[in-house]
PDB file of N, CA and C in Angstrom:
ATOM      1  N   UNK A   1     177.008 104.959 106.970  1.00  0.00           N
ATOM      2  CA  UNK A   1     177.509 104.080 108.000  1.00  0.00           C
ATOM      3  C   UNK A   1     178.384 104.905 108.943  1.00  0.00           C
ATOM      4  N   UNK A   2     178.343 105.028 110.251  1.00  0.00           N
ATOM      5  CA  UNK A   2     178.924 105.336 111.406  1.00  0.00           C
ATOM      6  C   UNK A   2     180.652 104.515 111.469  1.00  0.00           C
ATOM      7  N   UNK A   3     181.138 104.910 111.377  1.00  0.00           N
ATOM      8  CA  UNK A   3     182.698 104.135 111.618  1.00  0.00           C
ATOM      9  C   UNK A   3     182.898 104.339 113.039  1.00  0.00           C
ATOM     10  N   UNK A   4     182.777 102.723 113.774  1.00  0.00           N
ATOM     11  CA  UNK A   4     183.225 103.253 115.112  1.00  0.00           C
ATOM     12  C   UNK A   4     184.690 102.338 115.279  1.00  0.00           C
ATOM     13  N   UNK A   5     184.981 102.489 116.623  1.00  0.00           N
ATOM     14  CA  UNK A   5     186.538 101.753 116.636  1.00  0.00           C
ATOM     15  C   UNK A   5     186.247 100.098 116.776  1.00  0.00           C
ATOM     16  N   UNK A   6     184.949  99.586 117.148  1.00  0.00           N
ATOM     17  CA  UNK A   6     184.407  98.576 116.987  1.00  0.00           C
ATOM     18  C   UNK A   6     185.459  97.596 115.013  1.00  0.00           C
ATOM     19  N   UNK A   7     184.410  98.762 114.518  1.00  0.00           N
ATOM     20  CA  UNK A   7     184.516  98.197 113.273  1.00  0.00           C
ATOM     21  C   UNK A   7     186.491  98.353 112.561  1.00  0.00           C
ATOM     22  N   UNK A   8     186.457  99.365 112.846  1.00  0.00           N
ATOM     23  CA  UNK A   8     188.125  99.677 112.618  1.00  0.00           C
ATOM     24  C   UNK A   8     188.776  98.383 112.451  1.00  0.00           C
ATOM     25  N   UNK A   9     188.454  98.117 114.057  1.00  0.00           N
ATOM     26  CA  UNK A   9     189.187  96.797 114.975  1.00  0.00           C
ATOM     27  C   UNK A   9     189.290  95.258 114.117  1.00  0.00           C
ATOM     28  N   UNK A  10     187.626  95.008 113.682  1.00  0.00           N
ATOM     29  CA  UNK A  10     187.386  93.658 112.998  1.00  0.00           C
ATOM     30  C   UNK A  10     187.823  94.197 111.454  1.00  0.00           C
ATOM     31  N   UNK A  11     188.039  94.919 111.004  1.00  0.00           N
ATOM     32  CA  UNK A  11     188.373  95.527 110.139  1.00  0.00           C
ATOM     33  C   UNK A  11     190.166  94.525 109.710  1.00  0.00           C
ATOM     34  N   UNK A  12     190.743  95.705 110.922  1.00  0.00           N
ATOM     35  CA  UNK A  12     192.354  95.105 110.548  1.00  0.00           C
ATOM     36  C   UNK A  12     192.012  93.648 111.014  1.00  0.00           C
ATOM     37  N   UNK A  13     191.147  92.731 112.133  1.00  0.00           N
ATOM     38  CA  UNK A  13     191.532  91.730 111.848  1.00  0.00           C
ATOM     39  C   UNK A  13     191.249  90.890 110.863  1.00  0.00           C
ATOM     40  N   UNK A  14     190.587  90.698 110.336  1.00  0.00           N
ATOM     41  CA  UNK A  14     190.133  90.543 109.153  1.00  0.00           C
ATOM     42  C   UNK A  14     191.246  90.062 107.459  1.00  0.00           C
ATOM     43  N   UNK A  15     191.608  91.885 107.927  1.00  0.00           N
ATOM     44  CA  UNK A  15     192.444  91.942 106.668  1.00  0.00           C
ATOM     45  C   UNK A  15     193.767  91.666 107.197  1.00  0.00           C
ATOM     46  N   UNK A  16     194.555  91.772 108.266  1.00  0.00           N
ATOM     47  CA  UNK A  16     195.617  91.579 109.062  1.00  0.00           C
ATOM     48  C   UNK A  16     196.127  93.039 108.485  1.00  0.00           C
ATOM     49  N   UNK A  17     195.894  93.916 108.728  1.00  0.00           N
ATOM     50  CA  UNK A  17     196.505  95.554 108.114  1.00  0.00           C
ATOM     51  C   UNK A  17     196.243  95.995 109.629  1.00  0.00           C
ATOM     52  N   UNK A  18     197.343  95.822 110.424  1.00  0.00           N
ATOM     53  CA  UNK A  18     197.190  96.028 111.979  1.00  0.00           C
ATOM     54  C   UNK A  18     198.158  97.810 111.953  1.00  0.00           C
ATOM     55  N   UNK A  19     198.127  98.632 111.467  1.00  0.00           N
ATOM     56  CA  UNK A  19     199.035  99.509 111.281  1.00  0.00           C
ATOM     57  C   UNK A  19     198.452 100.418 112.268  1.00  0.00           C
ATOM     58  N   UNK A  20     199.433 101.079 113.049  1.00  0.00           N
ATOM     59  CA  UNK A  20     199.648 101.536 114.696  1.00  0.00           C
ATOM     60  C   UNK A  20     198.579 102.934 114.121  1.00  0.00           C
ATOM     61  N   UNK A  21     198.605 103.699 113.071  1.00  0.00           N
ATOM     62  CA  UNK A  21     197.656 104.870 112.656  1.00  0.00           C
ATOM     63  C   UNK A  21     196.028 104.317 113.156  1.00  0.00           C
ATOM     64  N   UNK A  22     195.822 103.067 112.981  1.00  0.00           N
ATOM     65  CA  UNK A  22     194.241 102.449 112.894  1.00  0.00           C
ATOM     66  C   UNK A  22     194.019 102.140 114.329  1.00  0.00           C
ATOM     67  N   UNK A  23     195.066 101.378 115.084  1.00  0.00           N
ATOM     68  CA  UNK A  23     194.825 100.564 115.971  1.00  0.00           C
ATOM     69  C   UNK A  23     195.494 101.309 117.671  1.00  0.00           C
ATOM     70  N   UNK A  24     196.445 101.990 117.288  1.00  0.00           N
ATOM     71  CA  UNK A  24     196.843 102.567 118.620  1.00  0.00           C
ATOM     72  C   UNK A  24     196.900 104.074 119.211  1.00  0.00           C
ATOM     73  N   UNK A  25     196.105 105.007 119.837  1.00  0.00           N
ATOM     74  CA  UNK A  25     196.175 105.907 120.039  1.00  0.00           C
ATOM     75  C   UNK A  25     197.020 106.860 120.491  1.00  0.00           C
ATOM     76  N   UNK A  26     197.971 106.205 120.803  1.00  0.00           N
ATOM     77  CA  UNK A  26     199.127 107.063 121.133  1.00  0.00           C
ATOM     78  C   UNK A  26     200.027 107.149 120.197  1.00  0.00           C
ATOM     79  N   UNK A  27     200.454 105.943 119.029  1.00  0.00           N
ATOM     80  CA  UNK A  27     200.795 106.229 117.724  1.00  0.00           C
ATOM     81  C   UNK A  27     200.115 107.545 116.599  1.00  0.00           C
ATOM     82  N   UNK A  28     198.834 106.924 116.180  1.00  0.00           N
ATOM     83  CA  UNK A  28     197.869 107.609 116.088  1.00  0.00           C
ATOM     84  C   UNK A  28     198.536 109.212 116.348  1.00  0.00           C
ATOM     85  N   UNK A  29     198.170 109.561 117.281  1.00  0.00           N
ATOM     86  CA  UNK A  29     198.546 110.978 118.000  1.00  0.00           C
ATOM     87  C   UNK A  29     199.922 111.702 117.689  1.00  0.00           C
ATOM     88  N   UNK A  30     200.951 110.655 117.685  1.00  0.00           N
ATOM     89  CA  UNK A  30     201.898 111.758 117.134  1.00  0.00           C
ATOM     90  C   UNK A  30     202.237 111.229 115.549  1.00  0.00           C
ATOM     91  N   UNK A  31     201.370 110.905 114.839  1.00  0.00           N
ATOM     92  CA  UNK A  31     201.355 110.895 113.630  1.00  0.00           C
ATOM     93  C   UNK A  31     200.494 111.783 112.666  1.00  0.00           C
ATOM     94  N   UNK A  32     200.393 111.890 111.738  1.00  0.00           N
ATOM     95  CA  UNK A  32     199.717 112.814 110.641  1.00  0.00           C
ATOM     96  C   UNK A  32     198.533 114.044 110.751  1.00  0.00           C
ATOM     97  N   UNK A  33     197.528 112.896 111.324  1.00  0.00           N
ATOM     98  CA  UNK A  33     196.411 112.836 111.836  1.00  0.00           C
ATOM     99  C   UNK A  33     195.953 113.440 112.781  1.00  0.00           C
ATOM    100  N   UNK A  34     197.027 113.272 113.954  1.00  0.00           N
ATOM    101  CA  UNK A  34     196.325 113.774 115.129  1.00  0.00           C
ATOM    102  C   UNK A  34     195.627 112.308 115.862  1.00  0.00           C
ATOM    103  N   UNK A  35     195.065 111.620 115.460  1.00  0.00           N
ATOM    104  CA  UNK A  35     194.182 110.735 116.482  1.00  0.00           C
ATOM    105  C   UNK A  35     194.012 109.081 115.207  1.00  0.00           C
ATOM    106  N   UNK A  36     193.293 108.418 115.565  1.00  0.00           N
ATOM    107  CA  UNK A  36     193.306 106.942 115.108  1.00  0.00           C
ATOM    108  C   UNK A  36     192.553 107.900 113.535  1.00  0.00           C
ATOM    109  N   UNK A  37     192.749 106.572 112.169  1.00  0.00           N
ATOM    110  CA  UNK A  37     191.753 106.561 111.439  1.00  0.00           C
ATOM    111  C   UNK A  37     191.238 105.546 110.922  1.00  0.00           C
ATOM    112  N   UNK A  38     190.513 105.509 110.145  1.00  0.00           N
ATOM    113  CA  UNK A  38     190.108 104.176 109.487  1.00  0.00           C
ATOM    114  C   UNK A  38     190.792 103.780 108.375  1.00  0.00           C
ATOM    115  N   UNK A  39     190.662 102.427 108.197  1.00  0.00           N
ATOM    116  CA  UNK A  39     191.729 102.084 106.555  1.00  0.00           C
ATOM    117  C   UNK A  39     190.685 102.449 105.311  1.00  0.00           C
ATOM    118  N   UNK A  40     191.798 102.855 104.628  1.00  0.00           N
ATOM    119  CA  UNK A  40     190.948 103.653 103.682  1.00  0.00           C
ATOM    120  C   UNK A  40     190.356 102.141 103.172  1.00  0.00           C
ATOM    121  N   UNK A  41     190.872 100.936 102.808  1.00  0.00           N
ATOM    122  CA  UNK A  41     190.028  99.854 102.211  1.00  0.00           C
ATOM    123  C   UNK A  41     188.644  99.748 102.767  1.00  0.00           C
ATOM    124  N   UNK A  42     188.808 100.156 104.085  1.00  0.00           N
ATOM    125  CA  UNK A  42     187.615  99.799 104.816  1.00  0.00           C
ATOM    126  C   UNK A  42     186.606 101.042 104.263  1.00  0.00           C
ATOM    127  N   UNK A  43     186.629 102.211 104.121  1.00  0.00           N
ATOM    128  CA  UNK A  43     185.631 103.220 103.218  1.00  0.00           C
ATOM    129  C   UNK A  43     185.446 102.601 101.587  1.00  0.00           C
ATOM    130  N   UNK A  44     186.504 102.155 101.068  1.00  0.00           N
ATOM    131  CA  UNK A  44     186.431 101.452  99.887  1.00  0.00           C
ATOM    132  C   UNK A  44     185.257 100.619  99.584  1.00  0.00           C
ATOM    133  N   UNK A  45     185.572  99.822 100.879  1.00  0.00           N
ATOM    134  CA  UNK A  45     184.694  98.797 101.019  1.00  0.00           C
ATOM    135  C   UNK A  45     183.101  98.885 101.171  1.00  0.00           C
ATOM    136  N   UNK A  46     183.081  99.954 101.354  1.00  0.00           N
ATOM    137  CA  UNK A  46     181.413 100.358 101.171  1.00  0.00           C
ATOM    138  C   UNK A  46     180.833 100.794  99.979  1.00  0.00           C
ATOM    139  N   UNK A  47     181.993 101.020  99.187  1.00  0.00           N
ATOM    140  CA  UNK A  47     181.736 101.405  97.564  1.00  0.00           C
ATOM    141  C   UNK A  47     181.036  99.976  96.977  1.00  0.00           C
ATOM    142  N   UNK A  48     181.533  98.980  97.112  1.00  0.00           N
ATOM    143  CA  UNK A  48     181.207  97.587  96.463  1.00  0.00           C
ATOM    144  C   UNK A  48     179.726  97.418  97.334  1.00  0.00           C
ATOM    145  N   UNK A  49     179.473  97.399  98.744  1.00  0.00           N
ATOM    146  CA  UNK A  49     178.189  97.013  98.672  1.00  0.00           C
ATOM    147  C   UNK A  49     177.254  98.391  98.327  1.00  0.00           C
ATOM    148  N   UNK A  50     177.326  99.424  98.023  1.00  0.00           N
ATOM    149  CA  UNK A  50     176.464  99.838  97.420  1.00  0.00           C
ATOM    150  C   UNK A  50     176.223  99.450  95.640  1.00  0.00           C
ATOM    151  N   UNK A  51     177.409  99.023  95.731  1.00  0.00           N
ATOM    152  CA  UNK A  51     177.460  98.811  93.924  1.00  0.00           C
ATOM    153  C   UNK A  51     176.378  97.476  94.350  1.00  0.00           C
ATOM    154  N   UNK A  52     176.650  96.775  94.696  1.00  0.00           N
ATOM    155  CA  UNK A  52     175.586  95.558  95.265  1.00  0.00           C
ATOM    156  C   UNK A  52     174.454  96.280  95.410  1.00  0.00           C
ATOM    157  N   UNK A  53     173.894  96.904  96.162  1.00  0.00           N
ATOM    158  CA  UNK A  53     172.233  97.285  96.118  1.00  0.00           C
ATOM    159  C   UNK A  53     171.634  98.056  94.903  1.00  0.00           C
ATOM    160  N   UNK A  54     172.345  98.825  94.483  1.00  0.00           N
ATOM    161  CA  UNK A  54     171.758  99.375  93.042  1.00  0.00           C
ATOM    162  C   UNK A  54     171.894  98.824  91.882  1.00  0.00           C
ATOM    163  N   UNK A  55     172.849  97.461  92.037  1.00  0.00           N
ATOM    164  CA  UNK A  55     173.138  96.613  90.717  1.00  0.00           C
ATOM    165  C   UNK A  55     173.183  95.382  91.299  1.00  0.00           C
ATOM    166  N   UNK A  56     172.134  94.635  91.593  1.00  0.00           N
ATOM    167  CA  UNK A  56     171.840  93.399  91.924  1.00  0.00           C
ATOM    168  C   UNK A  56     172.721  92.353  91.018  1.00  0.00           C
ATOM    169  N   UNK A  57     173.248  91.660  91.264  1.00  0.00           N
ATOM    170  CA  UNK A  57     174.069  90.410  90.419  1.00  0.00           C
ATOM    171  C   UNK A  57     175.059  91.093  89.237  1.00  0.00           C
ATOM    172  N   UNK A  58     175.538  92.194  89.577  1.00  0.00           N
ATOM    173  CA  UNK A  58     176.520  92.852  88.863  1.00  0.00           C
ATOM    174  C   UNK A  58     178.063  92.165  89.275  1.00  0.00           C
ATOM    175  N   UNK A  59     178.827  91.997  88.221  1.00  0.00           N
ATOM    176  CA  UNK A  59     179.985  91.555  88.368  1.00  0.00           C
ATOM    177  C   UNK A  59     181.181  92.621  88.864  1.00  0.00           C
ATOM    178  N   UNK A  60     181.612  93.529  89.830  1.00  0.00           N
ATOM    179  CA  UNK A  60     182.663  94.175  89.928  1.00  0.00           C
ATOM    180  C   UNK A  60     183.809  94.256  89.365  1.00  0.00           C
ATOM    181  N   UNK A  61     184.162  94.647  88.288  1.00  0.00           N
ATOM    182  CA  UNK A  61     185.717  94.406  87.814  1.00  0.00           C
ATOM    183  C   UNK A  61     186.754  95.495  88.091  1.00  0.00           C
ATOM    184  N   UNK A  62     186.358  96.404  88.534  1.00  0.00           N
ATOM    185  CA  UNK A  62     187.779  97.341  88.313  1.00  0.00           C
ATOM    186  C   UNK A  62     186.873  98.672  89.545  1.00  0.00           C
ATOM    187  N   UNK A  63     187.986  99.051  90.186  1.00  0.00           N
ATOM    188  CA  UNK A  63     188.147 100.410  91.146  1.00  0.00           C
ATOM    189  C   UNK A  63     189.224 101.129  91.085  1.00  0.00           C
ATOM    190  N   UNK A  64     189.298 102.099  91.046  1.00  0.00           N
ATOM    191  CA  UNK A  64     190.432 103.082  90.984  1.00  0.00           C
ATOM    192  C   UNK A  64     189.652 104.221  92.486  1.00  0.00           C
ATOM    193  N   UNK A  65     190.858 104.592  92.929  1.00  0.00           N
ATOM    194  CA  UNK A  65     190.326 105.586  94.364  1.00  0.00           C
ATOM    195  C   UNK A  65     191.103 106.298  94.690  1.00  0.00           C
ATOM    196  N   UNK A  66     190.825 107.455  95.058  1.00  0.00           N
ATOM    197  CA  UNK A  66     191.517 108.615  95.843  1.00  0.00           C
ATOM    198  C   UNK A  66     191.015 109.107  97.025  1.00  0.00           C
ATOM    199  N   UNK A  67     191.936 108.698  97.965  1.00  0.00           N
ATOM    200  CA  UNK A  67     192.167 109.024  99.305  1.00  0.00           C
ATOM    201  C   UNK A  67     192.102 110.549  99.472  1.00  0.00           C
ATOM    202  N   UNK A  68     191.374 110.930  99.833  1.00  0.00           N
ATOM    203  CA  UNK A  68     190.912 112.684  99.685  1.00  0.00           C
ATOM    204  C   UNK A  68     190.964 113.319 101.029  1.00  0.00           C
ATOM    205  N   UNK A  69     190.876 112.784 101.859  1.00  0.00           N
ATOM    206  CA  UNK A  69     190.921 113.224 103.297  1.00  0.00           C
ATOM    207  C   UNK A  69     191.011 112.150 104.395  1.00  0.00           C
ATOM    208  N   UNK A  70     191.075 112.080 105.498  1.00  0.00           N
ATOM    209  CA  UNK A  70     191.023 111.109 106.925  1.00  0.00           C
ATOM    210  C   UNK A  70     190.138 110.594 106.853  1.00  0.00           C
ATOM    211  N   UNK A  71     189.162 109.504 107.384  1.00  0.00           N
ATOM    212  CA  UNK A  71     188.340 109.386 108.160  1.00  0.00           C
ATOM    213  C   UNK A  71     188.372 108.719 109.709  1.00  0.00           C
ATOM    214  N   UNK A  72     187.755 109.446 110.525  1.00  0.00           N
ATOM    215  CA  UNK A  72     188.149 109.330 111.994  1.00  0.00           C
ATOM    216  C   UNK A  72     186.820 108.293 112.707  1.00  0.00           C
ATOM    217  N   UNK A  73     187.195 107.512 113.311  1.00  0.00           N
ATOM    218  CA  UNK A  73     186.287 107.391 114.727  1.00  0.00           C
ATOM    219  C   UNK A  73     184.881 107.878 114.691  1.00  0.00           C
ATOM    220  N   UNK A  74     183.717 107.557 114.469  1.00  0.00           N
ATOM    221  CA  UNK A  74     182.345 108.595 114.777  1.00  0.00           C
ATOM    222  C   UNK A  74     182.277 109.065 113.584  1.00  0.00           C
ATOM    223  N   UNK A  75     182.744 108.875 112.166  1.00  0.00           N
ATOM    224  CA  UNK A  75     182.559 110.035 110.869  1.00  0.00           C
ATOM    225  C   UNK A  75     181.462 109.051 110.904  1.00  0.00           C
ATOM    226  N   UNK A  76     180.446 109.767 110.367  1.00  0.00           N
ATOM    227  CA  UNK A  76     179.268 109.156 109.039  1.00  0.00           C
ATOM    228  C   UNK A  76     179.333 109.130 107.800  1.00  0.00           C
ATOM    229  N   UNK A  77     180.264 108.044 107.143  1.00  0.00           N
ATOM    230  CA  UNK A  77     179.878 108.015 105.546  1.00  0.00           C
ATOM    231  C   UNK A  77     179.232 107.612 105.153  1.00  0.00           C
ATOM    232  N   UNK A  78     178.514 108.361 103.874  1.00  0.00           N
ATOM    233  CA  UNK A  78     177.512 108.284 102.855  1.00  0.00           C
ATOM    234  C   UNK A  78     178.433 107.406 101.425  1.00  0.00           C
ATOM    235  N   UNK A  79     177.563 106.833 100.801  1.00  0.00           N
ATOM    236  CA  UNK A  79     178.513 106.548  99.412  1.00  0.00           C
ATOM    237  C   UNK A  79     177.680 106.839  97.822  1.00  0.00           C
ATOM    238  N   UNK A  80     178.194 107.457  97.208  1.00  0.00           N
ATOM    239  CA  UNK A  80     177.158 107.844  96.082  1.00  0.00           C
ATOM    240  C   UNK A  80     177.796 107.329  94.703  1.00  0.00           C
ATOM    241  N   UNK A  81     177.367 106.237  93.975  1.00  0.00           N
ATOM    242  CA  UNK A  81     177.442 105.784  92.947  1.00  0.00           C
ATOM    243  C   UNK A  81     176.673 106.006  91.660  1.00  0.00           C
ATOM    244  N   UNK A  82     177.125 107.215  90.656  1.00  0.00           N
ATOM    245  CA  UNK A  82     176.406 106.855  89.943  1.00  0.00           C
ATOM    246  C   UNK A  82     176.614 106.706  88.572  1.00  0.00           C
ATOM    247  N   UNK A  83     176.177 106.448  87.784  1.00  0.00           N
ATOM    248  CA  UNK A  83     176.562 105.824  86.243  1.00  0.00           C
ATOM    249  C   UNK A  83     177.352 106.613  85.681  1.00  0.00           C
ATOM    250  N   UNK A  84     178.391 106.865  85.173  1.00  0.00           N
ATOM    251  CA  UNK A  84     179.446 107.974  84.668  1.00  0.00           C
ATOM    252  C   UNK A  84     179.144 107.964  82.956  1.00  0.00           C
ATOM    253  N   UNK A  85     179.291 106.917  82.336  1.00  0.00           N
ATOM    254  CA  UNK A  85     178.542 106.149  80.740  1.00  0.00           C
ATOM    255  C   UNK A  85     178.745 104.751  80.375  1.00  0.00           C
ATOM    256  N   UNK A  86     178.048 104.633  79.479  1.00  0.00           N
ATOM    257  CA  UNK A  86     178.415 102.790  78.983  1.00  0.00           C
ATOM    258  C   UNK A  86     179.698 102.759  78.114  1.00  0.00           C
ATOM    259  N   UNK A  87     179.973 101.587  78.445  1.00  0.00           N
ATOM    260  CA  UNK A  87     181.331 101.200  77.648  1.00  0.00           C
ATOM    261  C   UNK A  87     181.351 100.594  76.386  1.00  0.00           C
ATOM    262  N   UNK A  88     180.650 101.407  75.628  1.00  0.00           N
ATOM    263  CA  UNK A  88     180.235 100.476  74.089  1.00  0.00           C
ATOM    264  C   UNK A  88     180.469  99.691  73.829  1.00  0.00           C
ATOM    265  N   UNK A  89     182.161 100.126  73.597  1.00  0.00           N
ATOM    266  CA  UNK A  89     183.234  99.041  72.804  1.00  0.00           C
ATOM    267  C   UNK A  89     182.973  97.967  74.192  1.00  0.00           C
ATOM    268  N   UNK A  90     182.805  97.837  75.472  1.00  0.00           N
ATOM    269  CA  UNK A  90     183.603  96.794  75.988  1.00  0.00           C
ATOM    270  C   UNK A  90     181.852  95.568  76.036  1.00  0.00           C
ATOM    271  N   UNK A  91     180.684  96.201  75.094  1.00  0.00           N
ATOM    272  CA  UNK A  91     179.507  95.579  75.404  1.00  0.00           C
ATOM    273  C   UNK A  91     178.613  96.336  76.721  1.00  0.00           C
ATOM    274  N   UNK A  92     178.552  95.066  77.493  1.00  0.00           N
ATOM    275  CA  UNK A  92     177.683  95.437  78.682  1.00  0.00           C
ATOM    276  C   UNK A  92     178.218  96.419  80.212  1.00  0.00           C
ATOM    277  N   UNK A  93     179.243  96.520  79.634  1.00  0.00           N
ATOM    278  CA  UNK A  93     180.003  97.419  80.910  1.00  0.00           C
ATOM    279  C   UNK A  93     179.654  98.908  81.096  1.00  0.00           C
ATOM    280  N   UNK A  94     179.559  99.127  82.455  1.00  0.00           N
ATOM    281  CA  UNK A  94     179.376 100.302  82.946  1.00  0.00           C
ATOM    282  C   UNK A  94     180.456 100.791  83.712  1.00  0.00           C
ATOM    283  N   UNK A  95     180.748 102.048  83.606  1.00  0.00           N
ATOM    284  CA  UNK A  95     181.693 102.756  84.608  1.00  0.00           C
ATOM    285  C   UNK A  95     180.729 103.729  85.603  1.00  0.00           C
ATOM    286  N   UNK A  96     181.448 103.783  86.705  1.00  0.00           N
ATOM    287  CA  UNK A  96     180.357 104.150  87.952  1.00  0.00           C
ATOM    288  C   UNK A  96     181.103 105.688  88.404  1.00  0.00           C
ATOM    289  N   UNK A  97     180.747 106.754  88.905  1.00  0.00           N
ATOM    290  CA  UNK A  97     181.623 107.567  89.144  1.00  0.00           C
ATOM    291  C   UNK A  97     181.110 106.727  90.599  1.00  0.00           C
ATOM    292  N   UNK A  98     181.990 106.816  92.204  1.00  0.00           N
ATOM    293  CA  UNK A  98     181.759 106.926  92.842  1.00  0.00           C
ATOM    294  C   UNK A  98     182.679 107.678  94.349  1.00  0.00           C
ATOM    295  N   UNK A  99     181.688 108.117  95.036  1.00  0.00           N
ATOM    296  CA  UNK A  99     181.981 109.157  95.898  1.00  0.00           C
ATOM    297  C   UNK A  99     181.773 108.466  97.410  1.00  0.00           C
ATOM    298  N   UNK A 100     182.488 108.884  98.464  1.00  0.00           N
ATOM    299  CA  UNK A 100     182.302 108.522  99.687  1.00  0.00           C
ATOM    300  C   UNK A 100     182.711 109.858 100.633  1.00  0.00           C
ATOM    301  N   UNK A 101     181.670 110.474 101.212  1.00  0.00           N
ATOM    302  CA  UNK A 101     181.489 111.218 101.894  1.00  0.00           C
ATOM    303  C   UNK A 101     181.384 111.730 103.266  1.00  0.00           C
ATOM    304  N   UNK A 102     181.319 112.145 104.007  1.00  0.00           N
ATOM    305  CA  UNK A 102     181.775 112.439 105.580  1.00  0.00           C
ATOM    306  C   UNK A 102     180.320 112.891 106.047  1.00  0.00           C
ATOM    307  N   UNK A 103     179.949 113.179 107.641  1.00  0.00           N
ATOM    308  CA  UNK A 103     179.218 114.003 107.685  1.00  0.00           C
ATOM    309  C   UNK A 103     178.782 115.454 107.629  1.00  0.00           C
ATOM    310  N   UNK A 104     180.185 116.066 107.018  1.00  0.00           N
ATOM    311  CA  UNK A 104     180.000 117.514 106.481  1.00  0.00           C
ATOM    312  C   UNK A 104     180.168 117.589 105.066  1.00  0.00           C
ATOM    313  N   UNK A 105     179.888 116.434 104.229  1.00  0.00           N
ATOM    314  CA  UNK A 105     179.377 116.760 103.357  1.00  0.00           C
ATOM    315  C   UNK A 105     180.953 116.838 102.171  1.00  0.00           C
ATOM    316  N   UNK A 106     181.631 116.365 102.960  1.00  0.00           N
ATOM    317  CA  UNK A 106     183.376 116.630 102.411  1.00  0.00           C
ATOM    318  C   UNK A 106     183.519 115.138 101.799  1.00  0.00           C
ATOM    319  N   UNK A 107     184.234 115.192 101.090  1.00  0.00           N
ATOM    320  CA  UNK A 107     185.010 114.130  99.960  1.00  0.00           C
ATOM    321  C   UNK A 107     185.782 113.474 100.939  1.00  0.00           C
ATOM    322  N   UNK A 108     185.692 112.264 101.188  1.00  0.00           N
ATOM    323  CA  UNK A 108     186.876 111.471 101.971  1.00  0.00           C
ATOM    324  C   UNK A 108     187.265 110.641 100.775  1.00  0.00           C
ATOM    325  N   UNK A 109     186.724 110.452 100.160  1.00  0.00           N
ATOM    326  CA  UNK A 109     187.319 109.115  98.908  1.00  0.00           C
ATOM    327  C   UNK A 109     186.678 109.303  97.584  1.00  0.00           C
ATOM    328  N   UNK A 110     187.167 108.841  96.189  1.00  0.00           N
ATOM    329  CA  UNK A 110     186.639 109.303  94.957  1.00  0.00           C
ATOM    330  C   UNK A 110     186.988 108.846  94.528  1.00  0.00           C
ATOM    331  N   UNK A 111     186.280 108.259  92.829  1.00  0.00           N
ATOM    332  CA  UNK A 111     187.119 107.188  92.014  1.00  0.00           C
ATOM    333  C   UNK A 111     185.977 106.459  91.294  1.00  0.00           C
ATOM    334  N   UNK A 112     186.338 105.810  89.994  1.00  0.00           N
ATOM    335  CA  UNK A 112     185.320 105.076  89.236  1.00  0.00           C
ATOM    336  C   UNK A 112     185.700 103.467  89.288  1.00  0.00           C
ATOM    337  N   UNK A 113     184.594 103.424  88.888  1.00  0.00           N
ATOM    338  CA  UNK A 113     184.515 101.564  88.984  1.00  0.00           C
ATOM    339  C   UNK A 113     183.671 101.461  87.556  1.00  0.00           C
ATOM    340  N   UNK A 114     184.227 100.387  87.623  1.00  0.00           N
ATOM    341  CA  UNK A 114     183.473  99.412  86.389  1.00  0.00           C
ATOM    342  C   UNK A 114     182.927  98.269  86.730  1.00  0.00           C
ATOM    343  N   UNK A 115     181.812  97.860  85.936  1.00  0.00           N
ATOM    344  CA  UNK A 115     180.456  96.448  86.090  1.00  0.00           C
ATOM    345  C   UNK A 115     180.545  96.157  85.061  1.00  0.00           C
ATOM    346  N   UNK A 116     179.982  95.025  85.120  1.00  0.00           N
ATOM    347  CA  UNK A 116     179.430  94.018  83.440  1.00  0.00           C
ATOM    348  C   UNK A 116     178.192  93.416  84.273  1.00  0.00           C
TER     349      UNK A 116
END
């Protein structure tokens, strides 16, 4: 998925996470960064619908994530989910490693999830 400032935008409204890093460029600019980024929930948030296409009617219970780098305006993330092992003891549960990626191929986000 392409992150443009489109989505950023319906993004914070949405969630009401209006924070001047996402939404204003001249904040933005003399902050961390250098320029606007996206909320990291919002890269998060692409972790769950891929968990949705490769696990049809899977229940989501648990994410853990690490914020690994920026993502800016124009990045292309990729998201790669894949089975880490089963959870014996917990029955039908799976833990997911999953990854969210940039278009160079760099780590923007990381972290496992769990299904039933």
């Amino acid at each position: 998925m392409i992150i443009t400032e489109e989505l950023i935008n319906q993004f914070a409204e949405l969630t009401g996470d209006k924070n001047p890093i996402h939404l204003d460029e001249k904040a933005a600019k003399e902050g961390r960064f250098g320029k606007r980024i996206a909320h990291g929930f919002l890269i998060g948030s692409l972790i769950s619908a891929e968990i949705a296409r490769q696990y049809p009617g899977a229940v989501y219970t648990q994410q853990n994530m690490t914020f690994r780098r920026p993502v800016f305006i124009g990045d292309e993330i990729t998201v790669d989910v894949q089975e880490a092992y089963d959870n014996v003891k917990a029955g039908d549960q799976k833990v997911l490693r999953t990854i969210c990626r940039n278009q160079k191929k760099k780590e923007v986000l990381s972290g496992f999830a769990v299904i039933i």
